[in-house]
C-alpha atoms as a PDB file:
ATOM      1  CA  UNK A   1       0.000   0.000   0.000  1.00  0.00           C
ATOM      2  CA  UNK A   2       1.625   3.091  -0.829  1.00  0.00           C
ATOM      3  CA  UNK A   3       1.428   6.902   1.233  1.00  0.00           C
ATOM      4  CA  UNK A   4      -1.446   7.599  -1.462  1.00  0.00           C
ATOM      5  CA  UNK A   5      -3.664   4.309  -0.633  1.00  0.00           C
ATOM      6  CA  UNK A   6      -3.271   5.485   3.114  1.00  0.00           C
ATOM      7  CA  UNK A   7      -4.124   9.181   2.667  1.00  0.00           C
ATOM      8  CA  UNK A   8      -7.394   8.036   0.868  1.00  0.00           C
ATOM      9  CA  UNK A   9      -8.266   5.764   3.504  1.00  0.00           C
ATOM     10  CA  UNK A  10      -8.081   8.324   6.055  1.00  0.00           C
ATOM     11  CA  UNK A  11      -9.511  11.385   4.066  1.00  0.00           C
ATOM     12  CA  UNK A  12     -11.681   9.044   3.352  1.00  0.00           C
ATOM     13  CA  UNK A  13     -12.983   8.263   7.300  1.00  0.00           C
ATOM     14  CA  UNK A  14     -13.152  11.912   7.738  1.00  0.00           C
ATOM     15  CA  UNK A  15     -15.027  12.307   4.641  1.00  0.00           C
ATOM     16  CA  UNK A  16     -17.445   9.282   5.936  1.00  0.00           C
ATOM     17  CA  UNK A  17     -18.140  11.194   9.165  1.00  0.00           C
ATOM     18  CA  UNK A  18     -18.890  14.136   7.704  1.00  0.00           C
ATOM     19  CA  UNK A  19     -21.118  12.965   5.702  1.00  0.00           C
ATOM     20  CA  UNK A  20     -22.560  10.962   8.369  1.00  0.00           C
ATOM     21  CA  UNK A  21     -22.863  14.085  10.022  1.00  0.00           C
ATOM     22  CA  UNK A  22     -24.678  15.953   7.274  1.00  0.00           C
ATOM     23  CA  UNK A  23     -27.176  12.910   6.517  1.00  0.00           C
ATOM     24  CA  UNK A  24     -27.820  13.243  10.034  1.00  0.00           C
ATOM     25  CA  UNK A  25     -28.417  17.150   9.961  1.00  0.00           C
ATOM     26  CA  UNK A  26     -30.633  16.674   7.078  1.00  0.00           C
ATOM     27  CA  UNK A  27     -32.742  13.884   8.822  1.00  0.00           C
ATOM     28  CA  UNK A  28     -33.286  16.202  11.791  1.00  0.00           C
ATOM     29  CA  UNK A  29     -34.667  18.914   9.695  1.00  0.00           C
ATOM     30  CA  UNK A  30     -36.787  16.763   7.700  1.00  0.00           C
ATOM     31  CA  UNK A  31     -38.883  15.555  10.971  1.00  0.00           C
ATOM     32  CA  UNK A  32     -38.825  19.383  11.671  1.00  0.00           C
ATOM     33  CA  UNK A  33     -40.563  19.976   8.532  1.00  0.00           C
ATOM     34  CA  UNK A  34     -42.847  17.313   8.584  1.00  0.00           C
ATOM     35  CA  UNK A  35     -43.881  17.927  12.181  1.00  0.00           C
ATOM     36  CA  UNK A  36     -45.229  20.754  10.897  1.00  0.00           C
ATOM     37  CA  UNK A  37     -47.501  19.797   7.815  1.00  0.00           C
ATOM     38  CA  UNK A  38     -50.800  19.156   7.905  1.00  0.00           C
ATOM     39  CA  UNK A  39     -50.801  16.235   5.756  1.00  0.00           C
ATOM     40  CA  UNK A  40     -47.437  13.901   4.625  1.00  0.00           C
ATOM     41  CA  UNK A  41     -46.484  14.906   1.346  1.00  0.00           C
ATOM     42  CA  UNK A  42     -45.804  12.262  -1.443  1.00  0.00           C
ATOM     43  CA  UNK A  43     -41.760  13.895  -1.895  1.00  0.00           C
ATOM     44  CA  UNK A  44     -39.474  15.978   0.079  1.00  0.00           C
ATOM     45  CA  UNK A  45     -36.095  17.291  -1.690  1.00  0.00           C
ATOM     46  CA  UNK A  46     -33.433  18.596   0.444  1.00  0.00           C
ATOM     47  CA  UNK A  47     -30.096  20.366  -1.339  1.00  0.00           C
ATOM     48  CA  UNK A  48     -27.658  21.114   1.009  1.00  0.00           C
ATOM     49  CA  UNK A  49     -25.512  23.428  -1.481  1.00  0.00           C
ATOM     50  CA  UNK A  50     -27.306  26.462  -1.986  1.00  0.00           C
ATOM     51  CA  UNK A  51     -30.180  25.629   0.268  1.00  0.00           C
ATOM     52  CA  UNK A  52     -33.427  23.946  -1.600  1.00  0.00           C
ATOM     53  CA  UNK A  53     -36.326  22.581   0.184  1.00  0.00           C
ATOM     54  CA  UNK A  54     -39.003  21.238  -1.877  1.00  0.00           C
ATOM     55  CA  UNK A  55     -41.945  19.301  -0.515  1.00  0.00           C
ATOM     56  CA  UNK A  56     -44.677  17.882  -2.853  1.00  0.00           C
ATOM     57  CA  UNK A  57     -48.113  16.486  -2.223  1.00  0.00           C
ATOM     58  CA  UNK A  58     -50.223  14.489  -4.698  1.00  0.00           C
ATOM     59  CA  UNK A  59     -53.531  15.929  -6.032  1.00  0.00           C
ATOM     60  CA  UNK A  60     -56.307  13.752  -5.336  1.00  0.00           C
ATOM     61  CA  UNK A  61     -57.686  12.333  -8.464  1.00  0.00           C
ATOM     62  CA  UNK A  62     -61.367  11.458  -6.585  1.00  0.00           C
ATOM     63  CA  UNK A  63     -63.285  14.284  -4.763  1.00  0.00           C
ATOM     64  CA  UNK A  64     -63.236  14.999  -1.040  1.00  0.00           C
ATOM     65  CA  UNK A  65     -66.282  14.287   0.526  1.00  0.00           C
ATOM     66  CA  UNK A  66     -65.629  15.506   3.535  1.00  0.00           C
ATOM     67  CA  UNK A  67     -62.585  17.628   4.440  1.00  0.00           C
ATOM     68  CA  UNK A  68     -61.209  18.245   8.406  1.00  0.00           C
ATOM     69  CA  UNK A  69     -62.030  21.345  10.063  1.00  0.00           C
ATOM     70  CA  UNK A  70     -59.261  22.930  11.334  1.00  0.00           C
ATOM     71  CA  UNK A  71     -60.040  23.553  15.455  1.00  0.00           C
ATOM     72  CA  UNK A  72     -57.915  24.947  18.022  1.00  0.00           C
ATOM     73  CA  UNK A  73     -55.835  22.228  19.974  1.00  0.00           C
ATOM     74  CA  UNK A  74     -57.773  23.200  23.324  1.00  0.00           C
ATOM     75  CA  UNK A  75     -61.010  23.066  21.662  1.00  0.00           C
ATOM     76  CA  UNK A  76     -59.704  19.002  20.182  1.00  0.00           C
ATOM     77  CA  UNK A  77     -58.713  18.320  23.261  1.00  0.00           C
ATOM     78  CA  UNK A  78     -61.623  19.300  25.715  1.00  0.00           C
ATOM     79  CA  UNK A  79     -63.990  17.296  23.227  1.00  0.00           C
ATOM     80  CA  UNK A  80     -61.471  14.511  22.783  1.00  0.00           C
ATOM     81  CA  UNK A  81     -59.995  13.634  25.744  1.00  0.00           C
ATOM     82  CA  UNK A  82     -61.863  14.224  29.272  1.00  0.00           C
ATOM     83  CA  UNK A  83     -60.089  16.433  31.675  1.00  0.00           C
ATOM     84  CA  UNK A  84     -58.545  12.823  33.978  1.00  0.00           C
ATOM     85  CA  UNK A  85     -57.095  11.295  30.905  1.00  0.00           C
ATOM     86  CA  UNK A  86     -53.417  12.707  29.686  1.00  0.00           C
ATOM     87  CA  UNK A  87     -52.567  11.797  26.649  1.00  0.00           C
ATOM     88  CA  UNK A  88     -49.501  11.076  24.720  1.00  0.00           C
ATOM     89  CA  UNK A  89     -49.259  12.189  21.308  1.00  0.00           C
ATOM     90  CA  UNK A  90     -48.103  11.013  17.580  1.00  0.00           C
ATOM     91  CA  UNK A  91     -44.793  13.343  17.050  1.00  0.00           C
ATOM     92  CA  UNK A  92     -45.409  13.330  13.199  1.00  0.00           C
ATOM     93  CA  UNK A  93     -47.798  12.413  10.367  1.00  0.00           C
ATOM     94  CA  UNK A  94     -47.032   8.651   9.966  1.00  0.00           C
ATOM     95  CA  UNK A  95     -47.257   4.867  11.220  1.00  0.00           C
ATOM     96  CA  UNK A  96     -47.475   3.865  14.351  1.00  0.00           C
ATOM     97  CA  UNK A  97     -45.318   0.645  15.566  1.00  0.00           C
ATOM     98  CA  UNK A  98     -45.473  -0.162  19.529  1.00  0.00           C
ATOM     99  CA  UNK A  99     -42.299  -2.485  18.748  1.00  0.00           C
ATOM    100  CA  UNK A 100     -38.805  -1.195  17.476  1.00  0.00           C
ATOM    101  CA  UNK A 101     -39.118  -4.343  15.078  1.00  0.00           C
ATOM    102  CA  UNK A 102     -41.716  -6.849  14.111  1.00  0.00           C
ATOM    103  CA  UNK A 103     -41.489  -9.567  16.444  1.00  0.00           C
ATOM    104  CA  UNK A 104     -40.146  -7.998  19.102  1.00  0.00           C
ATOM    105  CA  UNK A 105     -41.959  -7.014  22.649  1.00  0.00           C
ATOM    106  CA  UNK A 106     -43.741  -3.823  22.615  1.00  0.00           C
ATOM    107  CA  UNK A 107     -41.686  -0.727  23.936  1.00  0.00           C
ATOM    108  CA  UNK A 108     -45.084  -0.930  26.798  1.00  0.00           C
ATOM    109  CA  UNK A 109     -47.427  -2.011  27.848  1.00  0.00           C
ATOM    110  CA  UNK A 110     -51.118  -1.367  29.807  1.00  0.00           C
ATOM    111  CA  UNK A 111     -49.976  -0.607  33.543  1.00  0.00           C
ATOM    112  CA  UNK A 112     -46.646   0.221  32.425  1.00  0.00           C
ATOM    113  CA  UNK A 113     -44.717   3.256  34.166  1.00  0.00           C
ATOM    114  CA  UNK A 114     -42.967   5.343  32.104  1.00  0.00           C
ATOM    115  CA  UNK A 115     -40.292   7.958  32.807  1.00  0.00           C
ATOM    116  CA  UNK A 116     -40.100  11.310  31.448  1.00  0.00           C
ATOM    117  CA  UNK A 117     -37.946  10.970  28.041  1.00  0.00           C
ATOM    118  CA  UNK A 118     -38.682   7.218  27.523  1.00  0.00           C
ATOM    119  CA  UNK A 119     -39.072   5.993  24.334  1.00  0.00           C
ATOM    120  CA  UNK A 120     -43.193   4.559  24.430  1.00  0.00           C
ATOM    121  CA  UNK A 121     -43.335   4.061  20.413  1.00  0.00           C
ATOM    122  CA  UNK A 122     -41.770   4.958  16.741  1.00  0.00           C
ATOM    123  CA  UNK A 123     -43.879   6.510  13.735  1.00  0.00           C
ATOM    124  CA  UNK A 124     -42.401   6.260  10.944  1.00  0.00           C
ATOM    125  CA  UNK A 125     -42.691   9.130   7.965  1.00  0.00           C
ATOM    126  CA  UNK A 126     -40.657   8.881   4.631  1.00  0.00           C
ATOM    127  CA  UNK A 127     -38.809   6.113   5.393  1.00  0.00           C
ATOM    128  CA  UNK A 128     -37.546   8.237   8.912  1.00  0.00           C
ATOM    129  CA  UNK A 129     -37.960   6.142  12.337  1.00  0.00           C
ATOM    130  CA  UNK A 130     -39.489   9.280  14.874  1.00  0.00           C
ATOM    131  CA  UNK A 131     -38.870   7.941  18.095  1.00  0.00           C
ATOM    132  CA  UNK A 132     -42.168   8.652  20.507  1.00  0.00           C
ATOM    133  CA  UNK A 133     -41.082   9.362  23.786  1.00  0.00           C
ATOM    134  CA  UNK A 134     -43.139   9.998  26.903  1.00  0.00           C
ATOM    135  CA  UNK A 135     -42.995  13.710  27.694  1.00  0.00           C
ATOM    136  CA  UNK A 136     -43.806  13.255  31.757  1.00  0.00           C
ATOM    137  CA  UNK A 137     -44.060  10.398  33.483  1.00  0.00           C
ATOM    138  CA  UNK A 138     -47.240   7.948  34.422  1.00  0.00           C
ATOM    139  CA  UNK A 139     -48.932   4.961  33.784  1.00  0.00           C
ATOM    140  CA  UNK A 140     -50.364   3.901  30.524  1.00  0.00           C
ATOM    141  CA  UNK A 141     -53.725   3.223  30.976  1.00  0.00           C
ATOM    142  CA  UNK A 142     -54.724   2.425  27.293  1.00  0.00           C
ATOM    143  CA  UNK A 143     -53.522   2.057  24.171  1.00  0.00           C
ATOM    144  CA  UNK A 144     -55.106   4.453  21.118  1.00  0.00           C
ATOM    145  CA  UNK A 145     -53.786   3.338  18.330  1.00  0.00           C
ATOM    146  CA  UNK A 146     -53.445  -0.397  16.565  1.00  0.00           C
ATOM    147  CA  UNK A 147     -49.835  -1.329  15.423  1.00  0.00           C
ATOM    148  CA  UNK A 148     -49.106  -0.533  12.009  1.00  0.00           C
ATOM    149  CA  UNK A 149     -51.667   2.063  11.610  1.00  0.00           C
ATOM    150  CA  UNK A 150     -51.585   5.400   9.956  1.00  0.00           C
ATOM    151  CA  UNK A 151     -51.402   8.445  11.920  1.00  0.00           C
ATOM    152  CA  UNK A 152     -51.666  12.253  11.936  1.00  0.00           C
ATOM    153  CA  UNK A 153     -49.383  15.040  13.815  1.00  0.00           C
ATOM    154  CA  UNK A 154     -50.528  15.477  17.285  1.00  0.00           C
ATOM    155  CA  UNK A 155     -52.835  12.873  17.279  1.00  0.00           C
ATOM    156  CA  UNK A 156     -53.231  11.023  20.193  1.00  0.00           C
ATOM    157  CA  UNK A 157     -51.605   7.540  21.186  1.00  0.00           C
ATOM    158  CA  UNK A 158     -51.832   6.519  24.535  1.00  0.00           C
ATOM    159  CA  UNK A 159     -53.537   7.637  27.301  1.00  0.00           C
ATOM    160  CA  UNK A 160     -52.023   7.476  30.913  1.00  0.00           C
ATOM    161  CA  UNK A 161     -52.211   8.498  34.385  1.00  0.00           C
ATOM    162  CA  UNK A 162     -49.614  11.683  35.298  1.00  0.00           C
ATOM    163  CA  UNK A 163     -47.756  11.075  38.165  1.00  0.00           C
END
């Protein structure tokens, strides 16, 4: 191996965990983004050189029969969920998996306590695992969602008891 070989090697780590580094940067802004839409969009572009963001959603070829009202959160919540039940909610537009991989035990349970900053579930958008994590702690006292199902921002996923 000659001094060039080597020098591409290394250069070649450092250029690894940089871009490392930048996919990670870029993944972190997309869940950013799509936190905020009101719907998933069909294609999101990212260019880091010269800054493009693009996000795209399909037109619906059949009519809407019935389109969502927008309401203030506190208005969604008082009808939603009754003042004794907390609830955690979906980070992201999504699906909902209680596992980190089929097969595997759910991340909890009914009765479980959870800790403040424990991960409870993932959703996944685009292809991006959102890790759900429990905001306070409590107990879970039910279980909103089925595995696998599709989800909306802010949506609520499990209901518990604060502590």
């Amino acid at each position: 191996m000659d001094e060039n070989t080597t020098g591409a090697r290394n250069g070649g780590a450092t250029g690894h965990d940089e871009y490392l580094r930048i996919l990670e940067a870029i993944q972190t802004g997309a869940l950013h983004l799509l936190a905020g839409f009101p719907h998933q969009p069909s294609a999101l572009r990212f260019q880091v050189g010269e800054v493009t963001i693009e996000a795209e959603w399909q037109a619906s070829a059949a009519p809407i029969i019935a389109a969502p009202v927008a309401v203030p959160s506190e208005a969604v919540t008082a009808q939603a969920d009754p003042p004794s039940r907390a609830v955690f909610r979906a980070p992201s537009v999504g699906v909902f998996y209680r596992s980190p991989e089929p097969g595997v035990d759910p991340f909890v349970e009914v009765g479980d306590r959870v800790t403040a900053g424990q991960q409870i579930a993932i959703v996944e958008a685009m292809k991006l695992m959102i890790p759900v994590t429990a905001p306070t702690s409590g107990v879970i006292t039910e279980i909103l969602k089925e595995n696998n199902e599709p989800v909306q921002f802010d949506e609520p996923l499990f209901s518990y008891s604060p502590e």
